[in-house]
C-alpha atoms as a PDB file:
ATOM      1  CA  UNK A   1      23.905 -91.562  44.530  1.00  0.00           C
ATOM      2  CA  UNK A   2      21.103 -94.693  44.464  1.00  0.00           C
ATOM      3  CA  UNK A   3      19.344 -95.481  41.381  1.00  0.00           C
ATOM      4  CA  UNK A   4      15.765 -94.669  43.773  1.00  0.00           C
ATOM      5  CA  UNK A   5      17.739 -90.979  44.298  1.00  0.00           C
ATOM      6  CA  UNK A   6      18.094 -90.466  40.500  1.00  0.00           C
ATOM      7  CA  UNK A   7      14.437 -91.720  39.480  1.00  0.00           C
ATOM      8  CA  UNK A   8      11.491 -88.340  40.105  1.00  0.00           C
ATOM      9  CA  UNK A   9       8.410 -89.478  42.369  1.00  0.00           C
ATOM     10  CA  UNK A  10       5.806 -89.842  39.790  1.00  0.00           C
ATOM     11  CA  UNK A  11       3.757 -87.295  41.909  1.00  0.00           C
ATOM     12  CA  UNK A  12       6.724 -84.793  41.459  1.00  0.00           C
ATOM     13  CA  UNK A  13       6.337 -84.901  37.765  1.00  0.00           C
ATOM     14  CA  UNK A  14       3.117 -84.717  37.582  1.00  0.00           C
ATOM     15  CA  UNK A  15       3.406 -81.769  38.991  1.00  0.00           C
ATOM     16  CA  UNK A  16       5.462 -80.077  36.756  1.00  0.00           C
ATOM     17  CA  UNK A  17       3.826 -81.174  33.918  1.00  0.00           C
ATOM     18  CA  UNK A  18       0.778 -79.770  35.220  1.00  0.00           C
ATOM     19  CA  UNK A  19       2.966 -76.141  35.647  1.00  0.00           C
ATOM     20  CA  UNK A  20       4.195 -76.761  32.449  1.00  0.00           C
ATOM     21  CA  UNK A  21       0.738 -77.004  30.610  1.00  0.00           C
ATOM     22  CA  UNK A  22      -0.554 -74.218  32.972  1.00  0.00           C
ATOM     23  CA  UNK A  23       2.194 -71.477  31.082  1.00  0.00           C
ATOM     24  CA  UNK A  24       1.760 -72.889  27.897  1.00  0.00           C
ATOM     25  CA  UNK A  25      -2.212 -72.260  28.217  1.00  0.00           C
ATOM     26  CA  UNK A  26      -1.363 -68.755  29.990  1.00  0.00           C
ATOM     27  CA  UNK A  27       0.610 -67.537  26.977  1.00  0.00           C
ATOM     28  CA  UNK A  28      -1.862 -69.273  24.319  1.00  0.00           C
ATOM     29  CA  UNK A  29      -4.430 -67.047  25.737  1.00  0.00           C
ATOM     30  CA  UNK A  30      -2.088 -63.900  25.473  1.00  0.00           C
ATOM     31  CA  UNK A  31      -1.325 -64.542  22.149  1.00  0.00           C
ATOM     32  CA  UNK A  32      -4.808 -65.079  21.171  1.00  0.00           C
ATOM     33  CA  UNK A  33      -6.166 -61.820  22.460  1.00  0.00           C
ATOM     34  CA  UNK A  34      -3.490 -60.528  20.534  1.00  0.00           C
ATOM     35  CA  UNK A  35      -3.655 -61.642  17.316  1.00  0.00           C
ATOM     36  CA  UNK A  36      -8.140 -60.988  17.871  1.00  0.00           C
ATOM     37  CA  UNK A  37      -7.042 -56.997  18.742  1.00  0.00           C
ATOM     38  CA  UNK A  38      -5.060 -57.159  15.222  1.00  0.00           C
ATOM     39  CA  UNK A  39      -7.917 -58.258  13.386  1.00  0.00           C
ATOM     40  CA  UNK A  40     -10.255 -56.161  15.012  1.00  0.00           C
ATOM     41  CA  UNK A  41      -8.089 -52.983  14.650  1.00  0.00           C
ATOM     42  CA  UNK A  42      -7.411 -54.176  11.000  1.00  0.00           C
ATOM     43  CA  UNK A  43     -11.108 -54.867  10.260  1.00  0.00           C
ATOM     44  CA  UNK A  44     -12.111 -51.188  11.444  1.00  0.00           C
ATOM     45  CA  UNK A  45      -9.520 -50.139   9.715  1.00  0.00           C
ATOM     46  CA  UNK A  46     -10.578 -51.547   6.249  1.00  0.00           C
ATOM     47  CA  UNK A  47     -13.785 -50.564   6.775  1.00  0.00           C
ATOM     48  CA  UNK A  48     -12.996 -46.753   7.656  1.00  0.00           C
ATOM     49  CA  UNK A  49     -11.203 -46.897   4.379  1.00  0.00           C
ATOM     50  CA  UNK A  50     -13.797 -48.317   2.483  1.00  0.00           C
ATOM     51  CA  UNK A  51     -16.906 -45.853   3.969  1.00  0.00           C
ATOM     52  CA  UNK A  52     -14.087 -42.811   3.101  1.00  0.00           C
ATOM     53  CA  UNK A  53     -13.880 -44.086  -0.569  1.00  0.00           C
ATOM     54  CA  UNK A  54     -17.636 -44.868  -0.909  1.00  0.00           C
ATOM     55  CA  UNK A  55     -18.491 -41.272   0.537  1.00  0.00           C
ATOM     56  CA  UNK A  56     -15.961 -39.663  -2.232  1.00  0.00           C
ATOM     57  CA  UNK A  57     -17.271 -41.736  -4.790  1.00  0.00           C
ATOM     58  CA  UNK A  58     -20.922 -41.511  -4.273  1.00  0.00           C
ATOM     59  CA  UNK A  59     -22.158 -38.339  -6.471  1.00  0.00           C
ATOM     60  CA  UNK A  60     -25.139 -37.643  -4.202  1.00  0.00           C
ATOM     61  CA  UNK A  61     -23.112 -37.337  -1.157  1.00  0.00           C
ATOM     62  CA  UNK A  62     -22.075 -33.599  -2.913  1.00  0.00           C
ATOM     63  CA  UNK A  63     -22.813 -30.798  -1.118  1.00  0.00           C
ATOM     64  CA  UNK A  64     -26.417 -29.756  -1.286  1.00  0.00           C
ATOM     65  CA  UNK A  65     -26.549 -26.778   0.800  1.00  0.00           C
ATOM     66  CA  UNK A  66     -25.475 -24.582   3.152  1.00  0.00           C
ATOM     67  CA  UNK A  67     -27.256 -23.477   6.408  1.00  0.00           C
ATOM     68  CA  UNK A  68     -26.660 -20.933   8.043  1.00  0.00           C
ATOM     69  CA  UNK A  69     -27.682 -20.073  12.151  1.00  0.00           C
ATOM     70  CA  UNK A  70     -27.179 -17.501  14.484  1.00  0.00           C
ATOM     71  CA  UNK A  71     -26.579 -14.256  11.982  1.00  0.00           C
ATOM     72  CA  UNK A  72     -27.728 -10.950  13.604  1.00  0.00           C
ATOM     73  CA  UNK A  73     -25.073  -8.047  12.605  1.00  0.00           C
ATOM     74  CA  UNK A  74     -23.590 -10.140   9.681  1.00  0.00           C
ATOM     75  CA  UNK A  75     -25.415 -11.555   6.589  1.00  0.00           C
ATOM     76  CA  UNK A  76     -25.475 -14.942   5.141  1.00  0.00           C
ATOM     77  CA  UNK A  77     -24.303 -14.224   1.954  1.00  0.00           C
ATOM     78  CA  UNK A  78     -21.171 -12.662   3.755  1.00  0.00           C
ATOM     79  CA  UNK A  79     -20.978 -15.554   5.497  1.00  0.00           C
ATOM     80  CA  UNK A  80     -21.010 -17.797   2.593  1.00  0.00           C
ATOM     81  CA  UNK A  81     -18.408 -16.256   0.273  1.00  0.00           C
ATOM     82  CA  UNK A  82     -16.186 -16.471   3.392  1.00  0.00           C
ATOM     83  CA  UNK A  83     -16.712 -20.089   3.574  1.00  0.00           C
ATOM     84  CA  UNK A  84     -15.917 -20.601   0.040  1.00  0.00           C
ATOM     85  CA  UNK A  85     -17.552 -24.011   0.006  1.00  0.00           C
ATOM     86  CA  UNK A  86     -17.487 -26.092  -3.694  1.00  0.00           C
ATOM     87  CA  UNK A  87     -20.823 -27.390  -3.969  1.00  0.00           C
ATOM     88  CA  UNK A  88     -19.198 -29.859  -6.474  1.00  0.00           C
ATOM     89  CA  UNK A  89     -16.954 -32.006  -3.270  1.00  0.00           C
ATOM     90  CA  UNK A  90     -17.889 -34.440  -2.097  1.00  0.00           C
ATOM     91  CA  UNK A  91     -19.701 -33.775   2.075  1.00  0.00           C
ATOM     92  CA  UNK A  92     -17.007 -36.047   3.130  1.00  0.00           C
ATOM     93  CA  UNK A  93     -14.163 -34.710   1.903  1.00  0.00           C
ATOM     94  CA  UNK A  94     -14.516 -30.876   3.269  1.00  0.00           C
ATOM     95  CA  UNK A  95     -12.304 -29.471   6.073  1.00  0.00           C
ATOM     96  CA  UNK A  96     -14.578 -28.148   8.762  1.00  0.00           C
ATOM     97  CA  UNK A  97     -11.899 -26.693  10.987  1.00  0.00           C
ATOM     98  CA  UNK A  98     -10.539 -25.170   7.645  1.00  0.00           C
ATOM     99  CA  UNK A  99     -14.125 -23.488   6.514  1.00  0.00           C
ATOM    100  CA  UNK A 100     -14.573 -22.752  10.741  1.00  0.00           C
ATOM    101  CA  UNK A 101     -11.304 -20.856  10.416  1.00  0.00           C
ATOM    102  CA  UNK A 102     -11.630 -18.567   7.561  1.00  0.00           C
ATOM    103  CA  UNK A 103     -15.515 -17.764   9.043  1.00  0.00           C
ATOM    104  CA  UNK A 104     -13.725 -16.136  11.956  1.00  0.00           C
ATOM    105  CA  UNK A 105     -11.953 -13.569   9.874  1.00  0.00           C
ATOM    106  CA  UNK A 106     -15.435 -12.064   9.849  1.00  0.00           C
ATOM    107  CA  UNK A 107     -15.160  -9.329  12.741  1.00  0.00           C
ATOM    108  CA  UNK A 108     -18.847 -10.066  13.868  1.00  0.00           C
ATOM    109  CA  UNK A 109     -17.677 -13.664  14.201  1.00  0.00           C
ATOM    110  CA  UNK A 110     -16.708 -14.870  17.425  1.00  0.00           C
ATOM    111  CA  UNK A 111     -17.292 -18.442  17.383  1.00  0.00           C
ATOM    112  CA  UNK A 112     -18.019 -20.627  14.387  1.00  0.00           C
ATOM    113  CA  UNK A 113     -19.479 -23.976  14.655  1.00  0.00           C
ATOM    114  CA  UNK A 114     -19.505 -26.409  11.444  1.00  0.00           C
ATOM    115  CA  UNK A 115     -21.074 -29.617  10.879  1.00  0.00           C
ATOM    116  CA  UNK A 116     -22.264 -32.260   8.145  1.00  0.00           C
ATOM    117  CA  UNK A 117     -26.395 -33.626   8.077  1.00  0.00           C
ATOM    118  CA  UNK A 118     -25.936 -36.472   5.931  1.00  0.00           C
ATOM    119  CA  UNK A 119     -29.860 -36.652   5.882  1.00  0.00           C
ATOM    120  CA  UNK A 120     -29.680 -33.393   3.962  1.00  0.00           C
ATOM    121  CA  UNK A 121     -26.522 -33.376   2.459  1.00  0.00           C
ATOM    122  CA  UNK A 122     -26.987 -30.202   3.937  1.00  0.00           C
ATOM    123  CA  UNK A 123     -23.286 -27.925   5.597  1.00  0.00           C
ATOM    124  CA  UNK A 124     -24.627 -26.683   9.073  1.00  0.00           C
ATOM    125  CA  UNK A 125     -23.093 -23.462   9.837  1.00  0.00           C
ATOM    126  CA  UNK A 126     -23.638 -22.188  13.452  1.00  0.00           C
ATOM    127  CA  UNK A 127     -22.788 -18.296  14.338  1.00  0.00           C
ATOM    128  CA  UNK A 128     -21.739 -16.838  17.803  1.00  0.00           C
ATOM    129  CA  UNK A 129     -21.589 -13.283  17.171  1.00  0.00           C
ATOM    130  CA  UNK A 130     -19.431 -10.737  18.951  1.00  0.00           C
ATOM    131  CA  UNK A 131     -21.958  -8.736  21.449  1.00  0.00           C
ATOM    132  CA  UNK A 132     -20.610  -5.025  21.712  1.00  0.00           C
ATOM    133  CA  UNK A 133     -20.315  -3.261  24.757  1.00  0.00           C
ATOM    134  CA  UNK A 134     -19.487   0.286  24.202  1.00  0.00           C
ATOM    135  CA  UNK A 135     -17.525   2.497  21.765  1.00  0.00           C
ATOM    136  CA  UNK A 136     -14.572   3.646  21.569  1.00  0.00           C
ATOM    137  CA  UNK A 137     -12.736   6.532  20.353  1.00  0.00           C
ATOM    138  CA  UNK A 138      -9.316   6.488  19.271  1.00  0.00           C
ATOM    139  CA  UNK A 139      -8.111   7.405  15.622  1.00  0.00           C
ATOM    140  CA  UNK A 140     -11.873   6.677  14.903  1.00  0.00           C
ATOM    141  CA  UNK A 141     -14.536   5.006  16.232  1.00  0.00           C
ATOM    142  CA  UNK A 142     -14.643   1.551  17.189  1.00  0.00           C
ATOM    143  CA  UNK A 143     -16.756  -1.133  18.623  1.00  0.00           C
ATOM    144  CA  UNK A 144     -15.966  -2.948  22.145  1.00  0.00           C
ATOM    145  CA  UNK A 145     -17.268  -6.607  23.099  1.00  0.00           C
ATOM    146  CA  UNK A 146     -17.178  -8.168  26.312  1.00  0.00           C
ATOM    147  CA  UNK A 147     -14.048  -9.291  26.064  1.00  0.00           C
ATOM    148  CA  UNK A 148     -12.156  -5.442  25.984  1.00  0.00           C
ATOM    149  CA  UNK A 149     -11.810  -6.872  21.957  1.00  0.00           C
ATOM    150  CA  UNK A 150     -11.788  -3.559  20.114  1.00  0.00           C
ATOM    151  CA  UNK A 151     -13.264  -5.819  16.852  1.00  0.00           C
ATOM    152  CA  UNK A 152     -14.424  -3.240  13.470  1.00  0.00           C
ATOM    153  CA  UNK A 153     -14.972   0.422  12.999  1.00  0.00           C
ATOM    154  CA  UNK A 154     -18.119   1.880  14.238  1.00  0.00           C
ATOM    155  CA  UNK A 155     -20.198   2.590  10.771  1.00  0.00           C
ATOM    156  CA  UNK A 156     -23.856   3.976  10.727  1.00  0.00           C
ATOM    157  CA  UNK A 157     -25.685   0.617  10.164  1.00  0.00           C
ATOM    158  CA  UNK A 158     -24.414  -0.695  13.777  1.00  0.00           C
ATOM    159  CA  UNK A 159     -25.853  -0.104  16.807  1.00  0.00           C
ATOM    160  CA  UNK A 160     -24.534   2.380  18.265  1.00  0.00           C
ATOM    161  CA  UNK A 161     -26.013   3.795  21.718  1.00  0.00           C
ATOM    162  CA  UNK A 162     -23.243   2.872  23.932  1.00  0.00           C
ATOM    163  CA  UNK A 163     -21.033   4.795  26.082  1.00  0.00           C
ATOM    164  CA  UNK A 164     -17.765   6.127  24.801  1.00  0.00           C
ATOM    165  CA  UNK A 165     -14.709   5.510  25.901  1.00  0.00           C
ATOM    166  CA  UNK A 166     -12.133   7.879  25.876  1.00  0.00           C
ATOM    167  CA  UNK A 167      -8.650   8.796  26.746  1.00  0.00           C
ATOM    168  CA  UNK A 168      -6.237   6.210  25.121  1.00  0.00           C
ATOM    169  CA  UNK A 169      -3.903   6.067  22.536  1.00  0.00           C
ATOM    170  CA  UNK A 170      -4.713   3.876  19.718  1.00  0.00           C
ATOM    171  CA  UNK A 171      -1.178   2.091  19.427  1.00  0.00           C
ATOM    172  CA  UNK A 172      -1.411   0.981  22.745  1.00  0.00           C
ATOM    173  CA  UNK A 173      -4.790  -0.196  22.581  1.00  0.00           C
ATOM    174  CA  UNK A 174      -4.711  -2.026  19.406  1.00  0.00           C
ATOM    175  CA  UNK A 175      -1.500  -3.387  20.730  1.00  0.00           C
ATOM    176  CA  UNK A 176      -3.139  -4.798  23.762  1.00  0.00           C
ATOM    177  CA  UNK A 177      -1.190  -2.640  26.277  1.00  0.00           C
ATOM    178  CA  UNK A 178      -1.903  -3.935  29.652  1.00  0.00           C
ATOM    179  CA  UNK A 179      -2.641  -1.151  31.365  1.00  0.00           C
ATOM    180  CA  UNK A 180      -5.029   0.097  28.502  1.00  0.00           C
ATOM    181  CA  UNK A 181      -6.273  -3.405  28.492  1.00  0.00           C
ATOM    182  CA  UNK A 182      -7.233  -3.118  32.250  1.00  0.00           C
ATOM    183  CA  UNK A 183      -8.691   0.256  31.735  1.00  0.00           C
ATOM    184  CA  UNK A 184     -11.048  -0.722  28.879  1.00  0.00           C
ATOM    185  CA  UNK A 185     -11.826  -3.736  31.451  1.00  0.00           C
ATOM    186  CA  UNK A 186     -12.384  -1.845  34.251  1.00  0.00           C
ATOM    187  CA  UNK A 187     -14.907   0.300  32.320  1.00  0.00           C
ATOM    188  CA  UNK A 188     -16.349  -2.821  30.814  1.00  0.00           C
ATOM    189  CA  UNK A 189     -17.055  -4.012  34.723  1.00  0.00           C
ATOM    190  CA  UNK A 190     -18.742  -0.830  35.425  1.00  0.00           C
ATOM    191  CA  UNK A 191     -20.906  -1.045  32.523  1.00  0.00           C
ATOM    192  CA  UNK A 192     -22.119  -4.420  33.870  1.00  0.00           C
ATOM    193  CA  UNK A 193     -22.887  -2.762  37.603  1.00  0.00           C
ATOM    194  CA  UNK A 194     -24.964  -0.098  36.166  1.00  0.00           C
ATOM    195  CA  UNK A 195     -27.292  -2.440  33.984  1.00  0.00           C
ATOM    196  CA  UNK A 196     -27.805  -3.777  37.372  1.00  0.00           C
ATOM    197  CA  UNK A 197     -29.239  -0.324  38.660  1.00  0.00           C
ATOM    198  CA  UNK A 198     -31.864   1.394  38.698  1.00  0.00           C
ATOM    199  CA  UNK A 199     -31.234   4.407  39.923  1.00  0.00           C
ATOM    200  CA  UNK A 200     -28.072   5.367  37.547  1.00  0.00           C
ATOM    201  CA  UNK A 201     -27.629   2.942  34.649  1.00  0.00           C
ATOM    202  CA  UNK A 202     -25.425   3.119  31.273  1.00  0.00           C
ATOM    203  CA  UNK A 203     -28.518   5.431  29.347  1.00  0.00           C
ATOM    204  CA  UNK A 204     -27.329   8.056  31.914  1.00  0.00           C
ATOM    205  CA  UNK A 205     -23.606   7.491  30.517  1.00  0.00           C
ATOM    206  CA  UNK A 206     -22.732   9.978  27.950  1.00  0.00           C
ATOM    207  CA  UNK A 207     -18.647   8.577  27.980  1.00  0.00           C
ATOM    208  CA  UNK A 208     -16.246   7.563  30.474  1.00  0.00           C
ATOM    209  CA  UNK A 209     -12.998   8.951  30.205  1.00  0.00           C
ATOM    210  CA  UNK A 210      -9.776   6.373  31.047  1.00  0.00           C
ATOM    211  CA  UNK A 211      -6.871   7.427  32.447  1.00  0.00           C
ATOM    212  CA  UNK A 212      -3.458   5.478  33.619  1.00  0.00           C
ATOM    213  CA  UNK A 213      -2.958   8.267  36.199  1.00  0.00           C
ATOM    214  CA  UNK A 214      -6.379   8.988  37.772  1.00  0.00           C
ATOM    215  CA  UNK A 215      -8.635   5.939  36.562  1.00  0.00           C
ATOM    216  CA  UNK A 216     -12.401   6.395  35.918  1.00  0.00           C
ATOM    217  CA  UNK A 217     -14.386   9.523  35.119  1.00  0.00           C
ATOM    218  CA  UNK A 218     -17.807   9.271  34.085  1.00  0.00           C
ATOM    219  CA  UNK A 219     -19.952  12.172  32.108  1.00  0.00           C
ATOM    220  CA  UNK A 220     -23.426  12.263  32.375  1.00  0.00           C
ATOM    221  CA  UNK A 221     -25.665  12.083  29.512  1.00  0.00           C
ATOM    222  CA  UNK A 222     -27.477  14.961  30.937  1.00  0.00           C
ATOM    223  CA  UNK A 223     -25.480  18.329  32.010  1.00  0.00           C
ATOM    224  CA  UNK A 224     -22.059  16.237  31.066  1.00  0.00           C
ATOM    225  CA  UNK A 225     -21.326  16.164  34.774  1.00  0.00           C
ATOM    226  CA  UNK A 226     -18.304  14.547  35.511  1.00  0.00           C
ATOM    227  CA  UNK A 227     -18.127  12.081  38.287  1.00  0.00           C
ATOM    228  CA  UNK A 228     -14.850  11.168  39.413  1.00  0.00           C
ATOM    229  CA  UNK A 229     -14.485   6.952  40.328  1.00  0.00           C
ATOM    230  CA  UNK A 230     -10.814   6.395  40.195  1.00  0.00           C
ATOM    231  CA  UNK A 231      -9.644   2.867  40.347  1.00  0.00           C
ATOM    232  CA  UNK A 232     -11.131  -0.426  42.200  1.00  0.00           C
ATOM    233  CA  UNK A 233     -13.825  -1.099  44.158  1.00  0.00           C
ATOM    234  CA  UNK A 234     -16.684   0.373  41.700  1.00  0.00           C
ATOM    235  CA  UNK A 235     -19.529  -1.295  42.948  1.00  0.00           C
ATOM    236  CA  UNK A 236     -19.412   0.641  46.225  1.00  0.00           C
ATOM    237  CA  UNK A 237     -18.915   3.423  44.633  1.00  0.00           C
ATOM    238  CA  UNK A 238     -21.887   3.514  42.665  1.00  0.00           C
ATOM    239  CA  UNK A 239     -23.631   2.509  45.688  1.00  0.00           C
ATOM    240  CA  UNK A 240     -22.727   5.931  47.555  1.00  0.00           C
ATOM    241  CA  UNK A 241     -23.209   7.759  44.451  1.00  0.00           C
ATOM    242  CA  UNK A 242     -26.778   6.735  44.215  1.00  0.00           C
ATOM    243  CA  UNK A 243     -27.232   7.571  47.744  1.00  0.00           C
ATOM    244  CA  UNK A 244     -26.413  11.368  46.872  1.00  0.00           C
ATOM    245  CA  UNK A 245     -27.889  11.793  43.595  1.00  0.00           C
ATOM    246  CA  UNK A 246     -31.794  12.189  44.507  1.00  0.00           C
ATOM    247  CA  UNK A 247     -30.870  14.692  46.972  1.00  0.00           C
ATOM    248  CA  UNK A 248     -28.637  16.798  44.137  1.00  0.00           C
ATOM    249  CA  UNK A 249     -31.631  16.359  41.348  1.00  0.00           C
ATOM    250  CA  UNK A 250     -32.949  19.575  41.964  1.00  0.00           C
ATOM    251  CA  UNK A 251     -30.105  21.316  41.959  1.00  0.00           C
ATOM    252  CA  UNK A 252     -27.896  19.053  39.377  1.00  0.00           C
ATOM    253  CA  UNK A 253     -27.291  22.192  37.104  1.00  0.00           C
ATOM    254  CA  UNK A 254     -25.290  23.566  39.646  1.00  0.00           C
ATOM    255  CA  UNK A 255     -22.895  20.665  40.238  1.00  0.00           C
ATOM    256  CA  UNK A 256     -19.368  21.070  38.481  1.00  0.00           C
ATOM    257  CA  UNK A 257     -18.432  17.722  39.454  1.00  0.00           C
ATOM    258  CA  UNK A 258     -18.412  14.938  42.171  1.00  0.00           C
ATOM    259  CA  UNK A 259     -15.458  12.478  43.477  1.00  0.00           C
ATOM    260  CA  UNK A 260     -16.068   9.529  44.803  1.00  0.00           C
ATOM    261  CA  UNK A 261     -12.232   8.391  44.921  1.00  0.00           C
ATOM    262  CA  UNK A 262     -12.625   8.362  48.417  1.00  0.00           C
ATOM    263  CA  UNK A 263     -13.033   5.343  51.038  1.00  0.00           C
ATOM    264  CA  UNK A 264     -16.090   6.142  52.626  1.00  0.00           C
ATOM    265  CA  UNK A 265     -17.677   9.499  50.917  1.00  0.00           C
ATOM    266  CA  UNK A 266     -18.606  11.332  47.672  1.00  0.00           C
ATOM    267  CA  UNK A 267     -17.123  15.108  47.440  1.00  0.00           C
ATOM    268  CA  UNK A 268     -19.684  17.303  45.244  1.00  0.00           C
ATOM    269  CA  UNK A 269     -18.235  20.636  43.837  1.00  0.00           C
ATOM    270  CA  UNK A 270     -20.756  23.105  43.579  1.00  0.00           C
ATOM    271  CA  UNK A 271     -20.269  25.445  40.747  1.00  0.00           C
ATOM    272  CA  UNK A 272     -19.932  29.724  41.579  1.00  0.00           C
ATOM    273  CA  UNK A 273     -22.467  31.579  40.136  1.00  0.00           C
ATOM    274  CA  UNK A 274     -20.666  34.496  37.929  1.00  0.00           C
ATOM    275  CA  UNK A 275     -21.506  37.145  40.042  1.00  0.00           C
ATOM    276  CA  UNK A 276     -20.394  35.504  43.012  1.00  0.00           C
ATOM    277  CA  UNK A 277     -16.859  34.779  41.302  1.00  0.00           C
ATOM    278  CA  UNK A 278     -13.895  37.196  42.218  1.00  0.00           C
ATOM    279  CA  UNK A 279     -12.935  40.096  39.817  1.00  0.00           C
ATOM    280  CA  UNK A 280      -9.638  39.726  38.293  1.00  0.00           C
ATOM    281  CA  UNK A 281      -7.571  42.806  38.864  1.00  0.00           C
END
């Protein structure tokens, strides 16, 4: 090989010095972003730990009060003994999922919101309360929300002009059978149609009797009238029950029961008068 072969162009090297200076920027930049992303996650760092020991430290930063929103069926003091809140700790330092938690063993409670104002030192407490749906009667009486929850005993203070459900067991109800489950959700659904009425709506509901065999049966506030609905499709049902009962007003005394566990039609049993009924011999 020639001593020209053996020497680089000077264009050639150049070249790779240019190359060479182009990496040596490329990773100079990597590192730098790096190392500013460690300072900045240190610096934020530092100064969440600083703001957390200022907040303990700082004496009026305590809790100043509690406020409570959205009580109907419960009352605040109930609602504050629950909370168990030290007005003595520091706003910071208090659990809100912890004080959320142990509001929730309230049976009114459905939802419980907390929060902090720092403006007012103030503990912001906001209530969703269970909204009952009907009663229900098993080894006593209980109160239904919308989710088929059976959620406290029925006492006098509650309201309690709902229909009553009937018909299951209470083991397999408080043990959330699935079929019982169903039924109280079935009956929950037809609730919701007849608030929708205006013809036959729940204050025409004395009960509503559930059944894993034969489904629905509503009794009638007035007469007790029982009106057989079965299983499924309850809307239309209603609808071809409301098409009978002007037509049977008059005569509604009479009626034993009706069934409308049928596709397309509502059977009404007329009851016999006592003379008209056959002599046993």
């Amino acid at each position: 090989m020639s001593r020209s072969d053996r020497i680089r162009p000077k264009g050639k090297i150049r070249r790779i010095r240019r190359k060479k200076a182009g990496e040596f920027r490329v990773w100079a930049g990597r590192i730098g972003k790096g190392a500013l992303s460690l300072a900045l996650l240190a610096s934020l760092t530092l100064l969440g730990f600083t703001a957390h020991e200022y907040f303990q430290r700082v004496a009026p930063l305590n809790v100043g009060e509690v406020s409570i929103m959205g009580c109907m069926n419960v009352t605040e003091s109930e609602l504050v003994s629950l909370a168990n809140v030290d007005f003595k700790a520091s706003l910071a330092n208090l659990d809100l999922r912890e004080i959320s938690s142990r509001l929730m063993k309230h049976p009114w409670v459905e939802k419980a919101k907390v929060k902090r104002d720092w403006s007012r030192r103030a503990l912001i407490i906001e209530v969703q309360e269970r909204i009952p749906q009907a009663l229900i009667l098993l080894d006593d009486l209980y109160l239904v929300d919308r989710h088929a929850e059976v959620f406290k005993k029925a006492e006098p203070r509650d309201q309690l002009d709902f229909p009553v459900l009937t018909g299951l067991d209470t083991r397999e109800v408080m043990e959330r059978d699935k079929q019982a489950v169903n039924l109280v959700g079935q009956a929950l659904e037809l609730l919701g149609i007849l608030r929708q009425r205006k013809i036959f709506t729940p204050r025409d509901v004395s009960e509503i009797h559930l059944s894993k065999q034969n489904g629905l049966t509503i009794f009638t506030l007035k007469g007790g009238i029982p009106i057989r609905l079965g299983s499924g499709g309850l809307a239309d049902k209603i609808d071809r029950l409301e098409k009978v009962l002007p037509d049977l007003q008059p005569k509604i005394k009479e009626v034993e029961y009706l069934d409308i566990n049928y596709p397309r039609k509502v059977v009404v049993k007329m009851r016999v008068p006592e003379k008209e009924k056959p002599r046993k011999s």
